[in-house]
N, C-alpha and C. Protein backbone atom coordinates (compact mmCIF):
# COMPACT_ATOMS: atom_id res chain seq x y z
N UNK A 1 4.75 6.20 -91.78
CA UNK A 1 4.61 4.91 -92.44
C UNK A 1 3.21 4.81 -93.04
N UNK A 2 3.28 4.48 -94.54
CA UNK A 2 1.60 4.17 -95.04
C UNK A 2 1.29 2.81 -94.71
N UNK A 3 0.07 2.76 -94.66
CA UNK A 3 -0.60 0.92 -94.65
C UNK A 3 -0.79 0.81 -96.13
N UNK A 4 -0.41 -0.17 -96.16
CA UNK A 4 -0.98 -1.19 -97.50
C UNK A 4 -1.34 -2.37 -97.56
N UNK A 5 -2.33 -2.37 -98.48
CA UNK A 5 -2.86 -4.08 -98.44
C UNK A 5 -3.51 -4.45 -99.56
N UNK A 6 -3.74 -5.38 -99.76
CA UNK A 6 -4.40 -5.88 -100.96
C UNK A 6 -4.72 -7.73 -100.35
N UNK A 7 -5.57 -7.86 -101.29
CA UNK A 7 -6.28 -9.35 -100.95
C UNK A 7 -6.10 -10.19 -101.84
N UNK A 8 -6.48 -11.19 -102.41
CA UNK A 8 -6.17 -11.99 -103.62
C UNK A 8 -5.65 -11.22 -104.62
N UNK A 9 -4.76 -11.69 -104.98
CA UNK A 9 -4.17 -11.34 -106.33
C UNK A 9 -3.36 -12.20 -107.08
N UNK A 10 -3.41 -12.40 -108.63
CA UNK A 10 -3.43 -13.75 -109.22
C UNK A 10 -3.63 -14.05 -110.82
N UNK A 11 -2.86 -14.67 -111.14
CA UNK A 11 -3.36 -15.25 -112.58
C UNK A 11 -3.62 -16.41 -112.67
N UNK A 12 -4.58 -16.73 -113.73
CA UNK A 12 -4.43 -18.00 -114.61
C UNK A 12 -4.18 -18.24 -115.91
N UNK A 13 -3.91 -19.33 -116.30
CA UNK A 13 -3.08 -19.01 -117.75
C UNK A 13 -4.07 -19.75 -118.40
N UNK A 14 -4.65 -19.38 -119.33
CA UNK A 14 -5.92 -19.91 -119.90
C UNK A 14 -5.24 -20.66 -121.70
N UNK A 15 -4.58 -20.16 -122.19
CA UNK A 15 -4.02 -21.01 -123.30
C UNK A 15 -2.18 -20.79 -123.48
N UNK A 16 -1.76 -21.00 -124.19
CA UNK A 16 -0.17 -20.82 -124.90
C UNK A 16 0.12 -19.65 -124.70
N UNK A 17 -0.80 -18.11 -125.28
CA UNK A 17 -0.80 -17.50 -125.51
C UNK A 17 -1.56 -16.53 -124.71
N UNK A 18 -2.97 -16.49 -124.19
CA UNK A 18 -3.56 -15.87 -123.14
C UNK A 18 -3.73 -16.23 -121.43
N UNK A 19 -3.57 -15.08 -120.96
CA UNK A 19 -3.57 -15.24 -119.16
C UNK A 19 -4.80 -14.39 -118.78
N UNK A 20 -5.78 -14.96 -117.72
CA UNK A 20 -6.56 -14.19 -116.81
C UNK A 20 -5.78 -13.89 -115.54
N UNK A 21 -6.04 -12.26 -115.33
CA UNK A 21 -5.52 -12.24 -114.09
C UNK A 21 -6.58 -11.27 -113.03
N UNK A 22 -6.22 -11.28 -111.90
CA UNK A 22 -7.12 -10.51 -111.30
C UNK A 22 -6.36 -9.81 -109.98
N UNK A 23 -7.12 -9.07 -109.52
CA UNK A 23 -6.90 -7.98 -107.92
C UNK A 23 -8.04 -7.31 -107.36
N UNK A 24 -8.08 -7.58 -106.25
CA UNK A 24 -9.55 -7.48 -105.63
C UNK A 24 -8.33 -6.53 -104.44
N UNK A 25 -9.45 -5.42 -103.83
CA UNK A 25 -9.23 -4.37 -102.61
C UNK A 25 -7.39 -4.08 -102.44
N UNK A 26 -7.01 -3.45 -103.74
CA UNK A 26 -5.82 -3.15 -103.50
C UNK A 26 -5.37 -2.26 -103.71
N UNK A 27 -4.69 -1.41 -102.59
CA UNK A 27 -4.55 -0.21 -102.65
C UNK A 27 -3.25 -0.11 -103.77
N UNK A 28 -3.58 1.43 -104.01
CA UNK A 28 -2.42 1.60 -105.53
C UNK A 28 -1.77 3.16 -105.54
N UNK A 29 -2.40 3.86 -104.54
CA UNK A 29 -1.72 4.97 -104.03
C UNK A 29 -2.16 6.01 -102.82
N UNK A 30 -0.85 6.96 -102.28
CA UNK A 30 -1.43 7.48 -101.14
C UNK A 30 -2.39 8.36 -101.30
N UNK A 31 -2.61 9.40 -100.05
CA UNK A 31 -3.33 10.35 -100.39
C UNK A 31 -2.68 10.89 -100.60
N UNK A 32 -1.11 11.36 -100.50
CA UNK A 32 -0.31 12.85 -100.90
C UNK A 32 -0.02 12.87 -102.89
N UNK A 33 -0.42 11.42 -103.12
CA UNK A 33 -0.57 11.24 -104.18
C UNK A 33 -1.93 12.20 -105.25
N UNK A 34 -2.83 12.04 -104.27
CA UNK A 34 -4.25 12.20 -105.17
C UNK A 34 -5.11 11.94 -104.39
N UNK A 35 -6.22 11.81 -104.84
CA UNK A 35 -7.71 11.24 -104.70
C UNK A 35 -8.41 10.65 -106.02
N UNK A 36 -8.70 9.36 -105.91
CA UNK A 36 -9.44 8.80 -106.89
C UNK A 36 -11.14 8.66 -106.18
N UNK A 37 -11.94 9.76 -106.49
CA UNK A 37 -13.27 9.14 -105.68
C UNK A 37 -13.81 8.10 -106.34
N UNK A 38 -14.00 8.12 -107.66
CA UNK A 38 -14.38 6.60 -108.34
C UNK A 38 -13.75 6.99 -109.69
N UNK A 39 -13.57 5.69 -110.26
CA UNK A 39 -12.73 5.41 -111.96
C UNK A 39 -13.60 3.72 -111.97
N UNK A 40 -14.61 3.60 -112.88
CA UNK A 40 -14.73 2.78 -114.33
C UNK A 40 -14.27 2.50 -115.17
N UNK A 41 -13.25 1.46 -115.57
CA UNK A 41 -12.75 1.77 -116.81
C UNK A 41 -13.46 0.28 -117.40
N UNK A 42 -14.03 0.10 -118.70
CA UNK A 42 -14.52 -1.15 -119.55
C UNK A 42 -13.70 -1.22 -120.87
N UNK A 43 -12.29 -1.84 -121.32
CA UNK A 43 -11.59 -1.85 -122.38
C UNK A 43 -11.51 -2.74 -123.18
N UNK A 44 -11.50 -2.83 -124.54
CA UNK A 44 -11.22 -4.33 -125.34
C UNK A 44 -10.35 -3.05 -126.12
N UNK A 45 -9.34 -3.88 -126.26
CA UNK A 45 -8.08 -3.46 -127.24
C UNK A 45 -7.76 -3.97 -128.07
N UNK A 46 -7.84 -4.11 -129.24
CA UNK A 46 -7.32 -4.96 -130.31
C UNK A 46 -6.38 -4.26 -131.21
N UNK A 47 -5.12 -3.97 -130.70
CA UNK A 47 -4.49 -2.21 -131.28
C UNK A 47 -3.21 -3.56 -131.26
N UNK A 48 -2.58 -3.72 -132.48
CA UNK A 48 -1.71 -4.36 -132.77
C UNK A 48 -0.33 -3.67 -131.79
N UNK A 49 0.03 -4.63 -130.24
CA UNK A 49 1.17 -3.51 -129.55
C UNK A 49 1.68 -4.85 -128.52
N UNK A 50 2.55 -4.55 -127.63
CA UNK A 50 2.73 -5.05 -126.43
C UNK A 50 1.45 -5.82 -125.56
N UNK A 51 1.29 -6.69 -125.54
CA UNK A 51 0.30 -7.79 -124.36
C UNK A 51 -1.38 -7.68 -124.85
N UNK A 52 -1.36 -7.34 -126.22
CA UNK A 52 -2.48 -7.14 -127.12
C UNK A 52 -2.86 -8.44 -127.98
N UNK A 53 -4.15 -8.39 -128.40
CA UNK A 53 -5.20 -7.99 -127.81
C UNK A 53 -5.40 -7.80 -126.36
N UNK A 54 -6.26 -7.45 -125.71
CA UNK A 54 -6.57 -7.44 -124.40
C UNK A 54 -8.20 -6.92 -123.85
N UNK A 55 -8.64 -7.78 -122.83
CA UNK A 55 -10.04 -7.42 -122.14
C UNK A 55 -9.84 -6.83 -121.31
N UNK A 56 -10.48 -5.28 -120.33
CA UNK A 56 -9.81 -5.47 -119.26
C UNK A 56 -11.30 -4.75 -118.23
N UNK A 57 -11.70 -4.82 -117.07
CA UNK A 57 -12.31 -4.31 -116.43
C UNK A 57 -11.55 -3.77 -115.20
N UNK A 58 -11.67 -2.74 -115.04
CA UNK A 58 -11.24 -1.62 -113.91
C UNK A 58 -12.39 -1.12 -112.94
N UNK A 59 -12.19 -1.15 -111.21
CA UNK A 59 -13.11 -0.18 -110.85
C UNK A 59 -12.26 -0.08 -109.64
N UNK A 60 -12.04 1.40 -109.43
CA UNK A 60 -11.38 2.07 -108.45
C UNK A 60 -12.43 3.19 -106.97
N UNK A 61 -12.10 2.93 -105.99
CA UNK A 61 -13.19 4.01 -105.44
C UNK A 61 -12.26 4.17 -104.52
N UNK A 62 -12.06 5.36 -104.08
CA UNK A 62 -10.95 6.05 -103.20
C UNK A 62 -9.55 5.59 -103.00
N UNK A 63 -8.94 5.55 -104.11
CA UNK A 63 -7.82 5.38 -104.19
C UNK A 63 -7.27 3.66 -103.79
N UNK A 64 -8.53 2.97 -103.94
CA UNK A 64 -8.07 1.17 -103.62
C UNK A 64 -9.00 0.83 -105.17
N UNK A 65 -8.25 0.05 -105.57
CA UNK A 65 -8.75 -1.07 -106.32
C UNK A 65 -9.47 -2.01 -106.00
N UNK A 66 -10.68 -1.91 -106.37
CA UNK A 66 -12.12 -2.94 -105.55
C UNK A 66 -12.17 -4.08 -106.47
N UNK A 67 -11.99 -3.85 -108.34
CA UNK A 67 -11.88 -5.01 -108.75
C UNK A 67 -11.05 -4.44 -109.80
N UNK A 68 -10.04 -5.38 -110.33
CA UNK A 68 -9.58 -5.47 -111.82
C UNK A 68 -9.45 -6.57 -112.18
N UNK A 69 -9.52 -6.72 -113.45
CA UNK A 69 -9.95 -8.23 -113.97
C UNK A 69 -9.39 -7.97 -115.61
N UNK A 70 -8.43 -8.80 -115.99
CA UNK A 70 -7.70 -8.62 -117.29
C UNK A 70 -7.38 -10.07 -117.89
N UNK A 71 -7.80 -10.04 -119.07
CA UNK A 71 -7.12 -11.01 -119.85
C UNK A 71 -6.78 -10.69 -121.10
N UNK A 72 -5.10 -10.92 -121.17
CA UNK A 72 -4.35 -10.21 -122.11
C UNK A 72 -3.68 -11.32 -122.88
N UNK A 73 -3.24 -10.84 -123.93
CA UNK A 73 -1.72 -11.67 -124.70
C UNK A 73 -0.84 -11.43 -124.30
N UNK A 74 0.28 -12.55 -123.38
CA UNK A 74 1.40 -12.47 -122.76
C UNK A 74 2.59 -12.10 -123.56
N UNK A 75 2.24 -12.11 -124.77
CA UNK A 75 3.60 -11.81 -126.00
C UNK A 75 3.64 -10.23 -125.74
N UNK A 76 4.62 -9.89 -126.31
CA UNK A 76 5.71 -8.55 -126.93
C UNK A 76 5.25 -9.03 -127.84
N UNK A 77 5.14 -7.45 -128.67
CA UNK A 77 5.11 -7.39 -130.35
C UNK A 77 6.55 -8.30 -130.80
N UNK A 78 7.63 -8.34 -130.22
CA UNK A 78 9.03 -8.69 -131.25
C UNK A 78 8.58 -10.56 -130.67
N UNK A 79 8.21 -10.63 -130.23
CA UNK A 79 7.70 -12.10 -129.36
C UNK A 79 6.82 -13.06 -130.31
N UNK A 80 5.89 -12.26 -130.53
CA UNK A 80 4.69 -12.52 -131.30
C UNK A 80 5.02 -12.89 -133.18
N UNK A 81 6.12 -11.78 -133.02
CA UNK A 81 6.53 -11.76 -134.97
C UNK A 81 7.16 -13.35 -134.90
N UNK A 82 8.38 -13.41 -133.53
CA UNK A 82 9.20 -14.16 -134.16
C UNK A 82 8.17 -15.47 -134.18
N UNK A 83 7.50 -15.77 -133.20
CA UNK A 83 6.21 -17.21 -133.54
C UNK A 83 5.85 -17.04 -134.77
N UNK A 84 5.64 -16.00 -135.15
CA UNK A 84 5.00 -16.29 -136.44
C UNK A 84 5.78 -16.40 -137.34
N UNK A 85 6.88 -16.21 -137.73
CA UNK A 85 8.02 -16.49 -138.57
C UNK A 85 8.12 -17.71 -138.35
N UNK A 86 8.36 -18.30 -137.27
CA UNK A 86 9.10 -20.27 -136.91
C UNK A 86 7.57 -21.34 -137.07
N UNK A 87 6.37 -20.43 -137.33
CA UNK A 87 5.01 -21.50 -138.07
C UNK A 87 5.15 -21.36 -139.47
N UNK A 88 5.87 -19.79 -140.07
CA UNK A 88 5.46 -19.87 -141.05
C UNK A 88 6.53 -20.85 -142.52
């Protein structure tokens, strides 16, 4: 049997269209999986796609998630067109 755990985890919905969300100390895989000794990731995406634009901060150290922190566009590309068709 593996342990797992994680601590807060959560969104807020900040407009119509964008959500902050977050995850603090959560594990995301075993060891027979891998080893993550540390991962940084710092992203801004503005790549016209699925839940885009998006901010996102990542930091991983032995295979737990210590912080992630994202705020994205909750739309689908086919989501996003049709709003903009029913303003326009």
């Amino acid at each position: 049997m593996r342990a797992r755990f994680s601590l807060p985890t959560g969104f807020l919905r900040l407009s119509k269209n964008y959500t902050f969300e977050w995850n603090v100390f959560q594990h995301h895989r075993s060891l027979s999986d891998g080893l993550t000794f540390f991962h940084c990731n710092w992203q801004a995406d503005w790549f016209h796609g699925d839940h885009n634009p998006q901010l996102r901060f990542e930091l991983d150290v032995l295979n737990i998630v210590v912080l992630d922190l994202s705020i994205y566009n909750i739309h689908h590309v086919e989501d996003s067109n049709e709003t903009e068709q029913e303003t326009a």
